[in-house]
C-alpha atoms as a PDB file:
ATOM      1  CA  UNK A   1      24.018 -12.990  10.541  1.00  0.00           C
ATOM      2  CA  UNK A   2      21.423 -10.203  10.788  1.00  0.00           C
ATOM      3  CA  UNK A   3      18.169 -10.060   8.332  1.00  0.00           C
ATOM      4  CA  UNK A   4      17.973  -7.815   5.824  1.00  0.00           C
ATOM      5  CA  UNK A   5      15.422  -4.896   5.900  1.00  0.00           C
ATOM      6  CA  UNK A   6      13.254  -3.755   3.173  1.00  0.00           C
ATOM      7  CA  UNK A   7      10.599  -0.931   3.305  1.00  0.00           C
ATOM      8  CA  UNK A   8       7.632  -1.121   1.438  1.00  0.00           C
ATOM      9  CA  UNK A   9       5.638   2.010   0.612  1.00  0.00           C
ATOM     10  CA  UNK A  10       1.729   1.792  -0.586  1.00  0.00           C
ATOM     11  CA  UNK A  11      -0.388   4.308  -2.044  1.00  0.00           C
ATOM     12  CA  UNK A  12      -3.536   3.861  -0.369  1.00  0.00           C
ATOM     13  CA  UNK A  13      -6.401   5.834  -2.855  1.00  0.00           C
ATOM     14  CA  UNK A  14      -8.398   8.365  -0.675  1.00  0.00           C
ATOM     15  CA  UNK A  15     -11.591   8.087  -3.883  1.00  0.00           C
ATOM     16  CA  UNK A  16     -12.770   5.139  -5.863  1.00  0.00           C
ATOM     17  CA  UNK A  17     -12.353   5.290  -9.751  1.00  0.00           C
ATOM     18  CA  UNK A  18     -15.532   7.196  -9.890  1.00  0.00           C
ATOM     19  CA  UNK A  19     -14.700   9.944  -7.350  1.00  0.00           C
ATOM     20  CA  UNK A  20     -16.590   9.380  -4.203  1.00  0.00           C
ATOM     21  CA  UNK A  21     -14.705   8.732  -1.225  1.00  0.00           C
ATOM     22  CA  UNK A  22     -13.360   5.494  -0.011  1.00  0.00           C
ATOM     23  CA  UNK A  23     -14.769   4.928   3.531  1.00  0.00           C
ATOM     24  CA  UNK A  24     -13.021   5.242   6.947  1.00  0.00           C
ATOM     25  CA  UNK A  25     -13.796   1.419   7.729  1.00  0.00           C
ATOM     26  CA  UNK A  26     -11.854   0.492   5.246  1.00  0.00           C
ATOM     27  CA  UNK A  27      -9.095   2.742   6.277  1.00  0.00           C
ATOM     28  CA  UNK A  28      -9.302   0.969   9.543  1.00  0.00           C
ATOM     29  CA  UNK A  29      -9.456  -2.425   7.911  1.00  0.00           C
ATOM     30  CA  UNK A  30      -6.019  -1.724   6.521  1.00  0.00           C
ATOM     31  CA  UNK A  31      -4.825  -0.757   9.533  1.00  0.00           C
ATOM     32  CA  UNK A  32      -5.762  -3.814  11.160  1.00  0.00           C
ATOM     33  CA  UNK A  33      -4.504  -5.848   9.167  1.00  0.00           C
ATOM     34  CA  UNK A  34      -1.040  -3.970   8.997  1.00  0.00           C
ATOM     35  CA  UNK A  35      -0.682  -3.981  12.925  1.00  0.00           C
ATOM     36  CA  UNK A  36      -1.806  -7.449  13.418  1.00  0.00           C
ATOM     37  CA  UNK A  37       0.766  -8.308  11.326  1.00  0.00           C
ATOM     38  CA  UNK A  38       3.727  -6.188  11.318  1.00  0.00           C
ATOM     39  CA  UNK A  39       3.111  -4.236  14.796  1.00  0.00           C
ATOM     40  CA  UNK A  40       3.314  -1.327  12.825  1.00  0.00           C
ATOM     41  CA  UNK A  41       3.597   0.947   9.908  1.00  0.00           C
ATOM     42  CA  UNK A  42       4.275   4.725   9.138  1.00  0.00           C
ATOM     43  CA  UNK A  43       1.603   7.015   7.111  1.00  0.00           C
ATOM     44  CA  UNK A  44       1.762  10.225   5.614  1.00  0.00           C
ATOM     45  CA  UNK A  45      -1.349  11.791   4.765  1.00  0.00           C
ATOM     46  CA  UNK A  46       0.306  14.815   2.739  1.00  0.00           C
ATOM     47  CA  UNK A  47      -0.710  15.566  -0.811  1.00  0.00           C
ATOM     48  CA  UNK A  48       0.337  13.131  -2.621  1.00  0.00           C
ATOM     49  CA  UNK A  49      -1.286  12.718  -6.255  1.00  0.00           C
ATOM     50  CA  UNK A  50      -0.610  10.837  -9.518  1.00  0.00           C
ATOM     51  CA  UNK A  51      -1.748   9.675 -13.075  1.00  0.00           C
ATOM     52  CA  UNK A  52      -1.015   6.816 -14.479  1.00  0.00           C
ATOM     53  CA  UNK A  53      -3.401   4.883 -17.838  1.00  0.00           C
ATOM     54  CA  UNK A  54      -4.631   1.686 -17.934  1.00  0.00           C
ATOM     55  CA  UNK A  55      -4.364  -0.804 -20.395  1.00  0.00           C
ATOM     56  CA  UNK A  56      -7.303  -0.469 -21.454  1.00  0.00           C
ATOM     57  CA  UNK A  57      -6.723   3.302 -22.052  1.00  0.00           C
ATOM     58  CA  UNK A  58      -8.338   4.681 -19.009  1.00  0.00           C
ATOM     59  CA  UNK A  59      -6.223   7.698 -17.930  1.00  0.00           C
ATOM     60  CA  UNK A  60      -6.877   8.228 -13.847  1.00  0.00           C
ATOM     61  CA  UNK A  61      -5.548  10.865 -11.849  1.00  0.00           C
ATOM     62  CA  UNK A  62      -5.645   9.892  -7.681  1.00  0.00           C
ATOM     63  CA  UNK A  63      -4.910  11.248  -4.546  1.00  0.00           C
ATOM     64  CA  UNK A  64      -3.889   9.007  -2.091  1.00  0.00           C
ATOM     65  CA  UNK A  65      -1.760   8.337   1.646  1.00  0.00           C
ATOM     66  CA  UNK A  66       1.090   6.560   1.615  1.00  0.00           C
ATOM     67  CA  UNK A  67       1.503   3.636   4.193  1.00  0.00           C
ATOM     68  CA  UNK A  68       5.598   2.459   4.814  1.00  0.00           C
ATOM     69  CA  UNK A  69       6.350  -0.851   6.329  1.00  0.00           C
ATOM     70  CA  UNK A  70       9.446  -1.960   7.727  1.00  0.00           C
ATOM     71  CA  UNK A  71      10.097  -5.775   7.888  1.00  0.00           C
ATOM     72  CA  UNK A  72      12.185  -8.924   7.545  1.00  0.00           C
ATOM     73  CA  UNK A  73      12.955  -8.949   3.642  1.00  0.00           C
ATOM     74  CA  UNK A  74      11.400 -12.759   3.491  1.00  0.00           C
ATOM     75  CA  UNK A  75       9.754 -14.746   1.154  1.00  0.00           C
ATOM     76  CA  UNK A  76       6.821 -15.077   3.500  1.00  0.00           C
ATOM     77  CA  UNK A  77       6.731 -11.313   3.474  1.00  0.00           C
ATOM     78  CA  UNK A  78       7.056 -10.874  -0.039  1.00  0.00           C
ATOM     79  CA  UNK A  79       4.129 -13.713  -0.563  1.00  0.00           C
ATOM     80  CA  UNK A  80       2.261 -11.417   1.925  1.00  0.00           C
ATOM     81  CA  UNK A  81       2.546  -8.040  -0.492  1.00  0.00           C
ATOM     82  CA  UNK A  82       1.858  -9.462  -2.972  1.00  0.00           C
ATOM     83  CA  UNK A  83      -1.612 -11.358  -1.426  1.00  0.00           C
ATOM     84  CA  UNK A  84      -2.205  -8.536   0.203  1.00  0.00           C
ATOM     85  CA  UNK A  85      -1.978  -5.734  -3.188  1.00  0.00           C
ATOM     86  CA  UNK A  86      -4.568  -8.350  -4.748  1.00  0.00           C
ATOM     87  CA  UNK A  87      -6.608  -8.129  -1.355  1.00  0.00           C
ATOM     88  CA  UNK A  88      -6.250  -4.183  -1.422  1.00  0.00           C
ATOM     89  CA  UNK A  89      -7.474  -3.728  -5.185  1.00  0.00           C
ATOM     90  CA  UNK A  90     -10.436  -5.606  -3.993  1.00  0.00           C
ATOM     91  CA  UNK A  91     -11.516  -3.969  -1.082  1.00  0.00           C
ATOM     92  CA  UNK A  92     -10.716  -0.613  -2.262  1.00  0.00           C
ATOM     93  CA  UNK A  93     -12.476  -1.714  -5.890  1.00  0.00           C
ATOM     94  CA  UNK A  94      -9.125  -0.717  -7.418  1.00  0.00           C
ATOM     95  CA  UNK A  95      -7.760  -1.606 -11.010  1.00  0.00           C
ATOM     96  CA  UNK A  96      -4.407  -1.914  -9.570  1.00  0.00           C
ATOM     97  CA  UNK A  97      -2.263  -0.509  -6.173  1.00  0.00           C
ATOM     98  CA  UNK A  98       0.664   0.613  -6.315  1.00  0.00           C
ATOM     99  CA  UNK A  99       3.412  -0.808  -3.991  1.00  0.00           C
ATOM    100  CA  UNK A 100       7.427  -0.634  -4.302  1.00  0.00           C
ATOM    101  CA  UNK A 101      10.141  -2.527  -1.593  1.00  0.00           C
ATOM    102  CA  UNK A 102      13.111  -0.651  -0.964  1.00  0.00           C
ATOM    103  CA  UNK A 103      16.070  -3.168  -0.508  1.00  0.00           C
ATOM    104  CA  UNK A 104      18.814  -3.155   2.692  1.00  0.00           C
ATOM    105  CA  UNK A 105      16.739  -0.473   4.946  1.00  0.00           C
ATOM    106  CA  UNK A 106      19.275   0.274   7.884  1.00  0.00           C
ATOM    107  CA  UNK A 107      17.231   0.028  11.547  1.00  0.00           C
ATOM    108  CA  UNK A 108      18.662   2.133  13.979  1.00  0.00           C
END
C-alpha cells in the first residue's frame, strides 16, 4: 500500500514584529534545514501579506514567502512541524508561524 502525501505550506515573515528585515542567514538556515531533511521544498516569493491579532491584542500586518513541502504524511513528520514551527518562531523572534498540511497530495 502506497503512503499518503500531505503538503505543508509556511509563511516565512520577510520583517520582525518591529519592521526591520529578517536576515538572509536565516533564510538560508531554513533552507538548510528543509533540504537536509526533505531534499526539497517549493517557494514563492510573490506578495503575499496578512493580518491577524494576538491574544494579547496586538494587531500585525506581515509580508512574508511561502515555503511548500511535500512528504510522507507520518507521525515523525508531523512531530517534525510541529518542532520545527516552535524552532521557526524562535529564530525568526516570531509570536507565532503560520503552517497548514494539506491531506492526500497526489505525486505525479
Amino acid at each position: 500500500m502506497a503512503k499518503s502525501s500531505i503538503r505543508v505550506d509556511i509563511l516565512i515573515p520577510l520583517y520582525y514584529n518591529d519592521g526591520t528585515e529578517i536576515e538572509d542567514e536565516k533564510f538560508a538556515t531554513i533552507n538548510d534545514i528543509l533540504i537536509d531533511r526533505f531534499k526539497g521544498y517549493t517557494q514563492y516569493n510573490g506578495d503575499i501579506q496578512g493580518s491577524w491579532r494576538s491574544n494579547s491584542g496586538i494587531q500585525y500586518t506581515d509580508k512574508h514567502k511561502q515555503i511548500s513541502v511535500i512528504c510522507f504524511d507520518t507521525r515523525v513528520n508531523r512531530i517534525f512541524f510541529k518542532q520545527f514551527k516552535k524552532q521557526l518562531e524562535e529564530l525568526l523572534n516570531q509570536e507565532s508561524i503560520f503552517i497548514t498540511a494539506i491531506k492526500n497530495v497526489v505525486q505525479m
